[in-house]
N, C-alpha and C. Protein backbone atom coordinates (compact mmCIF):
# COMPACT_ATOMS: atom_id res chain seq x y z
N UNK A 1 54.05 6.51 15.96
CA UNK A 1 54.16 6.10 14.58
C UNK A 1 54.11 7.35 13.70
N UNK A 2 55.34 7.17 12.78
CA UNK A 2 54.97 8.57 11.74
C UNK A 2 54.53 8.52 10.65
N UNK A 3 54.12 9.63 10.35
CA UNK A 3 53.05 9.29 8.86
C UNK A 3 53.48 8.56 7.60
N UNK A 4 53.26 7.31 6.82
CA UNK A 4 53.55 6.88 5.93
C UNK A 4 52.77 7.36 4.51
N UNK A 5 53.26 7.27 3.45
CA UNK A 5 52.91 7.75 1.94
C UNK A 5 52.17 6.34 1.50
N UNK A 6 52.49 4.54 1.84
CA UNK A 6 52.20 3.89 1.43
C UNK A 6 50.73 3.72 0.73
N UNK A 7 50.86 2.50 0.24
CA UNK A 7 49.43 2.48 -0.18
C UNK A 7 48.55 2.00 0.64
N UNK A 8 47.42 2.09 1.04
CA UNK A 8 46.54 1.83 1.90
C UNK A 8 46.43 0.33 2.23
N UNK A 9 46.81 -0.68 1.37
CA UNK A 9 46.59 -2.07 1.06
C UNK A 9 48.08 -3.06 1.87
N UNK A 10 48.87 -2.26 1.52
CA UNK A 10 50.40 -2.21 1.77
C UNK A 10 50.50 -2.46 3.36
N UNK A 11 49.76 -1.10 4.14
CA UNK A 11 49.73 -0.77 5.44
C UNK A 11 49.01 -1.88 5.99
N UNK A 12 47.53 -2.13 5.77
CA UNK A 12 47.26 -3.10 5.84
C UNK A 12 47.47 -4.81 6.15
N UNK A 13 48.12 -5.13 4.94
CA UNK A 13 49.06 -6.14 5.49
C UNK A 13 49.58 -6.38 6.32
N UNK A 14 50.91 -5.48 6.18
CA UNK A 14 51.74 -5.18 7.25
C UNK A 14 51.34 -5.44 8.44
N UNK A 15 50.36 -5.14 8.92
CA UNK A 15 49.52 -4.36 10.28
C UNK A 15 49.03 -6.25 10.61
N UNK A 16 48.55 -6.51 9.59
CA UNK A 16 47.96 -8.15 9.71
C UNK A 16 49.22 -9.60 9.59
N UNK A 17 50.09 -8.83 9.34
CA UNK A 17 51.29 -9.78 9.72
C UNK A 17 51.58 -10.76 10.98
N UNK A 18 52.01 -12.36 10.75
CA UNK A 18 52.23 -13.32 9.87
C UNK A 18 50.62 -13.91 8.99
N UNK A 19 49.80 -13.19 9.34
CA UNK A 19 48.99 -13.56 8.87
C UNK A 19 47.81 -12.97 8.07
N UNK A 20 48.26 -12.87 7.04
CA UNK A 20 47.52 -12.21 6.14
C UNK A 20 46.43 -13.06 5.27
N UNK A 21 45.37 -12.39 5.40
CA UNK A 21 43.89 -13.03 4.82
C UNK A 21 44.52 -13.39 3.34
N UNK A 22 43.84 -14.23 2.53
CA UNK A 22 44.19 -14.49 1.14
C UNK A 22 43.70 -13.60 0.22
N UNK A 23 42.78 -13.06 0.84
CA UNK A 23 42.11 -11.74 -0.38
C UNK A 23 42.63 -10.73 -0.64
N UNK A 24 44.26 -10.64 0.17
CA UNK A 24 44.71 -9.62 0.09
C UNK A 24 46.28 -9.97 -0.53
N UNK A 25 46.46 -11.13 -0.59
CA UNK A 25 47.86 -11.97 -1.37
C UNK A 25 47.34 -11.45 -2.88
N UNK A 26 47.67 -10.83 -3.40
CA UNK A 26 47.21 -10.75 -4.65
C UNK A 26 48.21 -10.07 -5.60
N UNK A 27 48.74 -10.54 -6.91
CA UNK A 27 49.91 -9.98 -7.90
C UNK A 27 50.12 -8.42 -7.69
N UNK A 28 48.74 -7.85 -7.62
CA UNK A 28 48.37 -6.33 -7.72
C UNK A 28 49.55 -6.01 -6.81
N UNK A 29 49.23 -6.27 -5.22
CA UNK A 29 50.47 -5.96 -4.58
C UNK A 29 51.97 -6.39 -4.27
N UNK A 30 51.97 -7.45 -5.72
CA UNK A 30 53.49 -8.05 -5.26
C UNK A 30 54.28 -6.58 -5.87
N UNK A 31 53.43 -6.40 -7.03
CA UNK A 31 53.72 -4.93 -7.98
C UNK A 31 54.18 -3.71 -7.33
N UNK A 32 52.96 -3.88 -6.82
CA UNK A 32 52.94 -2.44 -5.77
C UNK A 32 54.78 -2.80 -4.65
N UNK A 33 54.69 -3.89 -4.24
CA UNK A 33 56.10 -3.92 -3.53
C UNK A 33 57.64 -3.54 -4.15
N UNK A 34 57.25 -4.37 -5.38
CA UNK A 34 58.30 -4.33 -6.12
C UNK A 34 58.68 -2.62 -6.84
N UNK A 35 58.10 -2.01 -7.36
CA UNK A 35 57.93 -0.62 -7.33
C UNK A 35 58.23 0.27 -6.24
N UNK A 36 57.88 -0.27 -5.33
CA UNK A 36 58.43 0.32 -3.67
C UNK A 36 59.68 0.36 -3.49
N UNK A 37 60.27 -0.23 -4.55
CA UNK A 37 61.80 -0.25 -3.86
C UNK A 37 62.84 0.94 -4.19
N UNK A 38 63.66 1.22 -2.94
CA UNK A 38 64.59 2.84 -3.18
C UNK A 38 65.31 2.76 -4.66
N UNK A 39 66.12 3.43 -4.72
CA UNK A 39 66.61 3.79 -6.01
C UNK A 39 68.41 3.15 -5.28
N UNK A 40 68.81 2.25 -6.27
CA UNK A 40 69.87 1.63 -6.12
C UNK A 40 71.05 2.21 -5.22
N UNK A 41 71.24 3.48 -5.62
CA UNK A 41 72.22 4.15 -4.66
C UNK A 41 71.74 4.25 -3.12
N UNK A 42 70.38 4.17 -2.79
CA UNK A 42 69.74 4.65 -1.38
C UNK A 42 69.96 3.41 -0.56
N UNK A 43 69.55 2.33 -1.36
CA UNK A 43 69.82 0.85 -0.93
C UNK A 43 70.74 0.58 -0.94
N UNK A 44 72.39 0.86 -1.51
CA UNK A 44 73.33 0.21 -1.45
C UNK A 44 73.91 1.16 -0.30
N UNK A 45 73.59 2.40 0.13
CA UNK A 45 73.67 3.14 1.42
C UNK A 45 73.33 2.42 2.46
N UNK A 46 71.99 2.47 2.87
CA UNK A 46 70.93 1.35 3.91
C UNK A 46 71.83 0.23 4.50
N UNK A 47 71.93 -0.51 3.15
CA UNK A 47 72.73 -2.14 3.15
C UNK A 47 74.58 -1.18 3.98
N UNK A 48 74.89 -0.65 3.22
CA UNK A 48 76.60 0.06 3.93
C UNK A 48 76.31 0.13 5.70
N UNK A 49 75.33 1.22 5.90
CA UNK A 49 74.89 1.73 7.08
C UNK A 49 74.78 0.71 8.09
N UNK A 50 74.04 -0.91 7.35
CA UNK A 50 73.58 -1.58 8.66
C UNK A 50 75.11 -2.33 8.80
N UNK A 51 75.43 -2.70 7.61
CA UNK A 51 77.03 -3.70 7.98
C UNK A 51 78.01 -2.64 8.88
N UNK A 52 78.14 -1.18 8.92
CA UNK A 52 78.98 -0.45 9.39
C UNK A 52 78.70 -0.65 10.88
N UNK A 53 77.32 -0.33 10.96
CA UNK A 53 76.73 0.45 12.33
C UNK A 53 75.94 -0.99 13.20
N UNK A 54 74.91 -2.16 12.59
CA UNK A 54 74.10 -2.72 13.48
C UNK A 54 74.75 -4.53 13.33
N UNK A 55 75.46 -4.86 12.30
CA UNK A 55 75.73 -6.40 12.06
C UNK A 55 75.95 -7.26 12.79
N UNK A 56 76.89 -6.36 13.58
CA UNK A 56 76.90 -6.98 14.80
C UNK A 56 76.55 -7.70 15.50
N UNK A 57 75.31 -6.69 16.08
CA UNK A 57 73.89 -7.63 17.00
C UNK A 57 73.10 -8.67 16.47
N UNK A 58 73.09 -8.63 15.12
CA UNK A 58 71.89 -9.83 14.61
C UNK A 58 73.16 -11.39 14.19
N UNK A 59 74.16 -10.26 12.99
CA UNK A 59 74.60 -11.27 12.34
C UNK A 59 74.28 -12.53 11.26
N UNK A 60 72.92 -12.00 11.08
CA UNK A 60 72.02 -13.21 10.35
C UNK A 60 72.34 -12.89 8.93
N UNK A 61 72.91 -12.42 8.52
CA UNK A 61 73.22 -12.13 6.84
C UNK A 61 74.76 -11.67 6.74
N UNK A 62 74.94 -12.34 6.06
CA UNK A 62 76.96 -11.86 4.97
C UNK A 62 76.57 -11.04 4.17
N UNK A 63 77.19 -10.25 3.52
CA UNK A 63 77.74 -9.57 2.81
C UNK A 63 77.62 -9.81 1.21
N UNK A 64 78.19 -10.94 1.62
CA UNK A 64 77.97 -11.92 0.55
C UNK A 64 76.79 -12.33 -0.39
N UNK A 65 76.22 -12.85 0.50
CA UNK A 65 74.32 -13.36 0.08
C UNK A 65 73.55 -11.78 -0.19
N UNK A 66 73.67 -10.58 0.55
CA UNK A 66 73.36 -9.51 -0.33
C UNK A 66 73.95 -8.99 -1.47
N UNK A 67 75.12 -9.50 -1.47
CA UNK A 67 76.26 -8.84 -3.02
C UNK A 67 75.71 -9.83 -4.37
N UNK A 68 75.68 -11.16 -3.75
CA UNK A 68 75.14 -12.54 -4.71
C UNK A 68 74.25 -12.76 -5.15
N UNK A 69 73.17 -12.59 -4.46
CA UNK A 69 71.77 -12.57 -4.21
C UNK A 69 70.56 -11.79 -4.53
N UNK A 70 70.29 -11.01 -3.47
CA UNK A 70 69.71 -10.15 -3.25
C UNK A 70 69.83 -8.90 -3.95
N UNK A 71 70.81 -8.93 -3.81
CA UNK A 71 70.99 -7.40 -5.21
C UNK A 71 70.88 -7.16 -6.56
N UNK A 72 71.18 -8.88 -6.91
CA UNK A 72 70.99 -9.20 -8.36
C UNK A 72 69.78 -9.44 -8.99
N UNK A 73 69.01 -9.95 -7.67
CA UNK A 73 67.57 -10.35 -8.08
C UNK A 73 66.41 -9.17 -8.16
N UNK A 74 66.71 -8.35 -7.44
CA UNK A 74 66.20 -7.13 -7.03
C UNK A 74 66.61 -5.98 -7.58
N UNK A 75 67.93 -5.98 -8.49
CA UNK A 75 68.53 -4.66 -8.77
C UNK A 75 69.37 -5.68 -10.20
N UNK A 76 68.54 -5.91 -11.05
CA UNK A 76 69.44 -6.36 -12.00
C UNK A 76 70.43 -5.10 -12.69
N UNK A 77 71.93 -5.19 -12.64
CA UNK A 77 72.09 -4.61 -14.01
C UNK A 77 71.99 -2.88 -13.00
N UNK A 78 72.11 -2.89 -11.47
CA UNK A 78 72.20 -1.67 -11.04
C UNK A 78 70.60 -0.79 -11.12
N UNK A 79 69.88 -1.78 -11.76
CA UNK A 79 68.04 -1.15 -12.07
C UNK A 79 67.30 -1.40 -10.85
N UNK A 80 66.32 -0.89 -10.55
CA UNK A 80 64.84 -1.95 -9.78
C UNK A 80 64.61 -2.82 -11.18
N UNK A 81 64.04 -4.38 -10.23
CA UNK A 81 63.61 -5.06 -10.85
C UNK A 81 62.24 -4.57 -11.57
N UNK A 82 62.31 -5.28 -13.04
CA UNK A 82 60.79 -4.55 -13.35
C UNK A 82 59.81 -5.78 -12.93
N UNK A 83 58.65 -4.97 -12.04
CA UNK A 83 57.47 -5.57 -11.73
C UNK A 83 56.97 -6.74 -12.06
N UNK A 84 56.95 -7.14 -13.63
CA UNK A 84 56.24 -8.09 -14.41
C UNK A 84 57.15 -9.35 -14.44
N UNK A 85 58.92 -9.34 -13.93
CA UNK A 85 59.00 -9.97 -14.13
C UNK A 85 59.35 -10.74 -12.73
N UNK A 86 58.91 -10.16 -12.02
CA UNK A 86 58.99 -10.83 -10.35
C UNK A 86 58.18 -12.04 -10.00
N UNK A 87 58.97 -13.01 -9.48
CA UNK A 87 57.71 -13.98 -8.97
C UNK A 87 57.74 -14.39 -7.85
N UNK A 88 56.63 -14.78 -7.64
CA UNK A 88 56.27 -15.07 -6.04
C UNK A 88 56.88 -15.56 -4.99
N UNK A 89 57.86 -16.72 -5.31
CA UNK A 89 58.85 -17.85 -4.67
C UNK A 89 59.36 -16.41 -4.13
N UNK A 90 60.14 -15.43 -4.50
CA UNK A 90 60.65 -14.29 -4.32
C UNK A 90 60.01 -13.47 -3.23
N UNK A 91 58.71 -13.76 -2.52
CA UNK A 91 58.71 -12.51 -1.47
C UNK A 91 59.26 -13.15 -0.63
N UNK A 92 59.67 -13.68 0.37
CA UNK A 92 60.90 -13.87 1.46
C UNK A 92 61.69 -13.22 1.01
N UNK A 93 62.84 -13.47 -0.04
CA UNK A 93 63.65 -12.85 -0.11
C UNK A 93 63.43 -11.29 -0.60
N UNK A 94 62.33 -10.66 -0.66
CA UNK A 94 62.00 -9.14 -0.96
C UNK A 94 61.54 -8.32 0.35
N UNK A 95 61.24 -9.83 1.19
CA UNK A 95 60.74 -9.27 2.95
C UNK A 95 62.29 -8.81 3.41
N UNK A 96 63.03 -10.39 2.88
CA UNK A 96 64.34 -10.16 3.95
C UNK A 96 64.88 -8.51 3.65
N UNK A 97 64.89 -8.31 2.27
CA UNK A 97 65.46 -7.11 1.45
C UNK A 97 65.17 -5.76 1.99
N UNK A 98 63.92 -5.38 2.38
CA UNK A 98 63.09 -4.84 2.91
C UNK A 98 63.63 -4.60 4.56
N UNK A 99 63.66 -5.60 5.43
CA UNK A 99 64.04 -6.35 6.42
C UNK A 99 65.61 -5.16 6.45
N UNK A 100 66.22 -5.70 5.94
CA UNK A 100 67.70 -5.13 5.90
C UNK A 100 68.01 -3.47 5.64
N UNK A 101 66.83 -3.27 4.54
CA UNK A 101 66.92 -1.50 4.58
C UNK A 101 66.38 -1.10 5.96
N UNK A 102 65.05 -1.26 6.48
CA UNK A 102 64.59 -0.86 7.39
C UNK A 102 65.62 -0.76 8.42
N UNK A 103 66.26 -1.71 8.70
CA UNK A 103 67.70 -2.18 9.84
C UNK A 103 68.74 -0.87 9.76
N UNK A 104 68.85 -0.66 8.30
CA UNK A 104 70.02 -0.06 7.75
C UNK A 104 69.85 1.67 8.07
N UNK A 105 68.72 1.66 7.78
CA UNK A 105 67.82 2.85 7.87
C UNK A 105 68.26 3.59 9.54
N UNK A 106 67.61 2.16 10.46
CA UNK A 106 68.10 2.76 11.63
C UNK A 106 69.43 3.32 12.25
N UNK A 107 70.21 2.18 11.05
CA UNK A 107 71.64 2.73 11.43
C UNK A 107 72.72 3.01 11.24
N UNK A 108 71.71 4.36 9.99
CA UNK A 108 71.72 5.84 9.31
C UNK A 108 72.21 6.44 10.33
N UNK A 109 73.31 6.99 10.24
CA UNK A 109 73.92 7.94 11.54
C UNK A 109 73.68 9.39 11.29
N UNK A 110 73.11 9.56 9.75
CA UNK A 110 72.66 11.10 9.36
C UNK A 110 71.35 11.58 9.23
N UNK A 111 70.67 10.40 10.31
CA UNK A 111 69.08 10.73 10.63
C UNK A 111 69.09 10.42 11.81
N UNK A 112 67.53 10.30 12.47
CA UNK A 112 67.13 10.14 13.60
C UNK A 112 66.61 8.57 13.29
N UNK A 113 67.26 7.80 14.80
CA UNK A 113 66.95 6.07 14.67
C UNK A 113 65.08 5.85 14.50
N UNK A 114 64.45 7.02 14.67
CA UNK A 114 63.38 6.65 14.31
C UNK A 114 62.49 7.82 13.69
N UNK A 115 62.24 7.35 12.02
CA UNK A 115 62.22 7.98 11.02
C UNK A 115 60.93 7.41 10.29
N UNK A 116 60.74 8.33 9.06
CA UNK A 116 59.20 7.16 8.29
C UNK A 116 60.17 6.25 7.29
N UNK A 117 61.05 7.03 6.89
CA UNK A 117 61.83 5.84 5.52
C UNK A 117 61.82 4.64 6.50
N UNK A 118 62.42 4.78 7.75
CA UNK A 118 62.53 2.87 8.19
C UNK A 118 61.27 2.86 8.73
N UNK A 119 60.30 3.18 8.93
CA UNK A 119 59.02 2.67 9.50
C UNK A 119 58.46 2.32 7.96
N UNK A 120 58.55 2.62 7.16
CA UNK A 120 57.68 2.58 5.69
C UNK A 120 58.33 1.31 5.56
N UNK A 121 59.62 1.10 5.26
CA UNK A 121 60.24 -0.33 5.07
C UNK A 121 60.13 -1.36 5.66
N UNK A 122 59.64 -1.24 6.90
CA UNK A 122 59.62 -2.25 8.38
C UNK A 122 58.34 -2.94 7.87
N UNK A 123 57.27 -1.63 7.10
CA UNK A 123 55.93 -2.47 7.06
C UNK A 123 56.28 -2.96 5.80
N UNK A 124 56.31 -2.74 4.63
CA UNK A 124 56.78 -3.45 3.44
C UNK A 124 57.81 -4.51 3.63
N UNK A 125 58.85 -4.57 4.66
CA UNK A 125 59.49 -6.09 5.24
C UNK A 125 57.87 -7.20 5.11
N UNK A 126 57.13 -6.50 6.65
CA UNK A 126 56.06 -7.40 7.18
C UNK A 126 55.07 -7.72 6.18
N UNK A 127 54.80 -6.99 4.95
CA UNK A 127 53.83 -7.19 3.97
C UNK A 127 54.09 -8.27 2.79
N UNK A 128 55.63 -8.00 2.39
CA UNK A 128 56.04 -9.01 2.05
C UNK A 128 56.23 -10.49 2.16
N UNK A 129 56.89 -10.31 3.70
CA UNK A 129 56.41 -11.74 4.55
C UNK A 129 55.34 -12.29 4.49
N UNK A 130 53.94 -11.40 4.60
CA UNK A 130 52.37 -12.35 4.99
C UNK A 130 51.96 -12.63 3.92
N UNK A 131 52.86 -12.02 2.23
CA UNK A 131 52.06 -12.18 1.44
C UNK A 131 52.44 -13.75 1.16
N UNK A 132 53.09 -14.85 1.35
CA UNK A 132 53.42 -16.32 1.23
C UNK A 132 53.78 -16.96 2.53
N UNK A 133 53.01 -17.10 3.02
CA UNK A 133 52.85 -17.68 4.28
C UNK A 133 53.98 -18.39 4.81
N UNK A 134 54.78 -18.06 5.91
CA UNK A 134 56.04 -18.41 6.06
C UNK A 134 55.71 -19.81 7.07
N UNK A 135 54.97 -20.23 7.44
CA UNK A 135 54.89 -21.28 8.13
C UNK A 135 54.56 -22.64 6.55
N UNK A 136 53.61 -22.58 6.14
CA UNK A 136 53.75 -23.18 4.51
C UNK A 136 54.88 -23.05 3.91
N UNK A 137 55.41 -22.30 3.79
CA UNK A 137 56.96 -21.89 2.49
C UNK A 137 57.59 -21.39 3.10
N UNK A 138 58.04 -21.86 4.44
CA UNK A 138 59.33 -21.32 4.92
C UNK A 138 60.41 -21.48 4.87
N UNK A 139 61.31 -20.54 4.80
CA UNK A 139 62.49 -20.17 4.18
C UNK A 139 63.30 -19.78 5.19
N UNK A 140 64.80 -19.97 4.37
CA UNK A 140 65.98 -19.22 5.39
C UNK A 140 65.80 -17.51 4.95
N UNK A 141 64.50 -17.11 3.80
CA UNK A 141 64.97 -15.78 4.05
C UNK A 141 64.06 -15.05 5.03
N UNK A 142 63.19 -15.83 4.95
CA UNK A 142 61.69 -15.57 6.05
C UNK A 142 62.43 -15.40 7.27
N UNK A 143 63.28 -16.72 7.85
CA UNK A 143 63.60 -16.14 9.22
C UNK A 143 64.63 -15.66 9.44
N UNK A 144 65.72 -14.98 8.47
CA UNK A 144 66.52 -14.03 8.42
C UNK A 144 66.25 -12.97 8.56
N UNK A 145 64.71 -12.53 8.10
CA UNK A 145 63.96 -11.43 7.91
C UNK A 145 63.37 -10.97 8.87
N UNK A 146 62.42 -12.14 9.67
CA UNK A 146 62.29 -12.19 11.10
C UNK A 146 63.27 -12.04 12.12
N UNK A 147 64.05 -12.37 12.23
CA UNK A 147 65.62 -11.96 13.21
C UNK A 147 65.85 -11.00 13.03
N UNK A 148 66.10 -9.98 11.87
CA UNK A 148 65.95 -8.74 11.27
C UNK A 148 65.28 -7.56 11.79
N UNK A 149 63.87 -8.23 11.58
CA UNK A 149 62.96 -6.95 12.20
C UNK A 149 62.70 -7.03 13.76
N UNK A 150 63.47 -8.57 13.94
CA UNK A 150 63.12 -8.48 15.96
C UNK A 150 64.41 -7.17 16.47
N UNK A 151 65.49 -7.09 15.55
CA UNK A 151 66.78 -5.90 15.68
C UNK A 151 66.26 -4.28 15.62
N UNK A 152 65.70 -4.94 14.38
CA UNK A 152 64.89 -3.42 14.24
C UNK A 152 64.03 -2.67 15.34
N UNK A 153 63.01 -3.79 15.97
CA UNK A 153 62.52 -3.47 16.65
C UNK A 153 62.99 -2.54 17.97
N UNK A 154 64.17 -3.98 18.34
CA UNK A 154 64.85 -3.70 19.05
C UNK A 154 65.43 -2.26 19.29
N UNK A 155 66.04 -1.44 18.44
CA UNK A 155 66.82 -0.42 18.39
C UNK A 155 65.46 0.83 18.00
N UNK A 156 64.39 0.64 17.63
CA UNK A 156 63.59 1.82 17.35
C UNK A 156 63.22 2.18 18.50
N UNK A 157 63.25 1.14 19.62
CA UNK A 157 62.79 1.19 21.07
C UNK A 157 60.93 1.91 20.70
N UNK A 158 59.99 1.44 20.36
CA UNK A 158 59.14 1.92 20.05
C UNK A 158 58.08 1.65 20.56
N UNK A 159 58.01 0.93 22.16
CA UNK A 159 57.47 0.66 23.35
C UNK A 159 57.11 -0.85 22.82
N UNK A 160 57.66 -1.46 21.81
CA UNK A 160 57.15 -2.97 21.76
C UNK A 160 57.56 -3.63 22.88
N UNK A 161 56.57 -4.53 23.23
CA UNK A 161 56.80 -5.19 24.48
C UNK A 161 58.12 -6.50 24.32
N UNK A 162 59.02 -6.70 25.40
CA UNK A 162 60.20 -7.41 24.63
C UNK A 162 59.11 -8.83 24.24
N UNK A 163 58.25 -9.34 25.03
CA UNK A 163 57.54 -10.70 24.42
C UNK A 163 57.58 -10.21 22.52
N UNK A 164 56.70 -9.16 22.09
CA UNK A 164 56.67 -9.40 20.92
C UNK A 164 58.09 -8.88 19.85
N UNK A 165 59.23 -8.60 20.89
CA UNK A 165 60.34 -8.77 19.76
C UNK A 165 60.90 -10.09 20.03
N UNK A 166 60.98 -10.93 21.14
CA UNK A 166 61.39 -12.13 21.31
C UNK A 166 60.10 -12.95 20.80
N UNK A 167 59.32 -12.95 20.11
CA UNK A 167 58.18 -13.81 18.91
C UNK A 167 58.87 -13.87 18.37
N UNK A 168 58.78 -12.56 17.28
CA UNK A 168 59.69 -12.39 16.47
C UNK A 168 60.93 -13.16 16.00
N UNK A 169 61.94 -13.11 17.25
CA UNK A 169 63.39 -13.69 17.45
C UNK A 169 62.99 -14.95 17.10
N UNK A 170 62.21 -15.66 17.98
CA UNK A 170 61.86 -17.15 18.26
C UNK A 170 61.42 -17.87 17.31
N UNK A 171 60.03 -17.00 16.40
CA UNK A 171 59.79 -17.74 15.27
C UNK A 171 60.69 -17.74 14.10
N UNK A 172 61.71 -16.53 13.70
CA UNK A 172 62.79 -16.61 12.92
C UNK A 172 63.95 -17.81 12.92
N UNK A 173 63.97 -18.25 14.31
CA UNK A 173 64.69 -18.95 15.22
C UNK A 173 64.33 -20.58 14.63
N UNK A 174 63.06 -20.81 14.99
CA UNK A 174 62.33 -22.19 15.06
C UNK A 174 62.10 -22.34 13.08
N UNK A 175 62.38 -20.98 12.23
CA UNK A 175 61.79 -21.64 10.88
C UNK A 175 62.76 -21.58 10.37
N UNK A 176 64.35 -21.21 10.98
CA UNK A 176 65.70 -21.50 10.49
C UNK A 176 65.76 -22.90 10.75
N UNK A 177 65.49 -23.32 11.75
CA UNK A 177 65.71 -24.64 12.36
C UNK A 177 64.95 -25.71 11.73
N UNK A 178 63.85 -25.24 10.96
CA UNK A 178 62.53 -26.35 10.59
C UNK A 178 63.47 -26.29 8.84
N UNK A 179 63.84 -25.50 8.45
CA UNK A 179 64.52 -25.39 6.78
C UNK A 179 65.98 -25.92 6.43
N UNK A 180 66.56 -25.72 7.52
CA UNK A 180 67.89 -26.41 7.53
C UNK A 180 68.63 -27.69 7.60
């Protein structure tokens, strides 16, 4: 694992993913996420990188739903969203967001597949996720996001055992299936 800049609270999470205590769901860090995010040009790189290089293998997201979606909600107007006006219904789709740079990150052909920018994102994916409990409020972006980081995993080769990238796969799998 390489050294991250995050915030201590951030890491945390992450680390306690799908299941994050409630004392730690808190606005303070939806902030802190939302602020986390690259600067529009880095992300619309990331997002290029994974459709060029990894889409392939997962396939769980168009083009589309990030051009429609995700970019608008997150990048109004070519900006980061500002903080205050983010709301909660919104972390799935800020995990999936997250989810997709980290992916994209890996497959950055002008870095090394395993880097801190996609390890920093991988945990801000997972922090995002635990902060609204995806078994309660699950979503198609929750297990888009999950399918996502089981790829990620996949390709960082980072001695995860395949059981916990096929969790991963499976529960993304079973909460597409429970929402649809």
């Amino acid at each position: 694992m390489l050294d991250s800049s995050l915030p201590a609270d951030i890491i945390q999470a992450s680390l306690l993913f799908p299941f994050v205590p409630r004392c730690l769901t808190q606005p303070s860090i939806y902030v802190k996420l939302v602020t986390l995010l690259p600067p529009y040009a880095r992300t619309t790189g990331l997002i290029e990188a994974y459709f060029c290089n990894l889409s392939w293998y997962t396939g769980c997201i168009e083009r589309e739903q990030v051009n429609d979606d995700l970019l608008p909600m997150f990048y109004p107007g070519r900006r980061p969203l500002d903080p205050s006006s983010f709301r909660e219904e919104h972390l799935h789709s800020l995990g999936l967001l997250y989810a997709l740079l980290a992916t994209g990150s890996v497959a950055d052909l002008t870095q090394n597949i395993i880097n801190a920018e996609a390890e920093d994102l991988e945990k801000l994916a997972r922090c995002a996720l635990g902060m609204r409990s995806i078994h309660e409020y699950g979503s198609m972006e929750a297990a888009q996001a999950m399918i996502m980081l089981s790829a990620y995993e996949t390709f960082t080769d980072r001695k995860k055992s395949e059981q916990a990238i096929t969790s991963l796969f499976t529960c993304g799998f079973k909460i597409a299936l429970a929402v649809s």
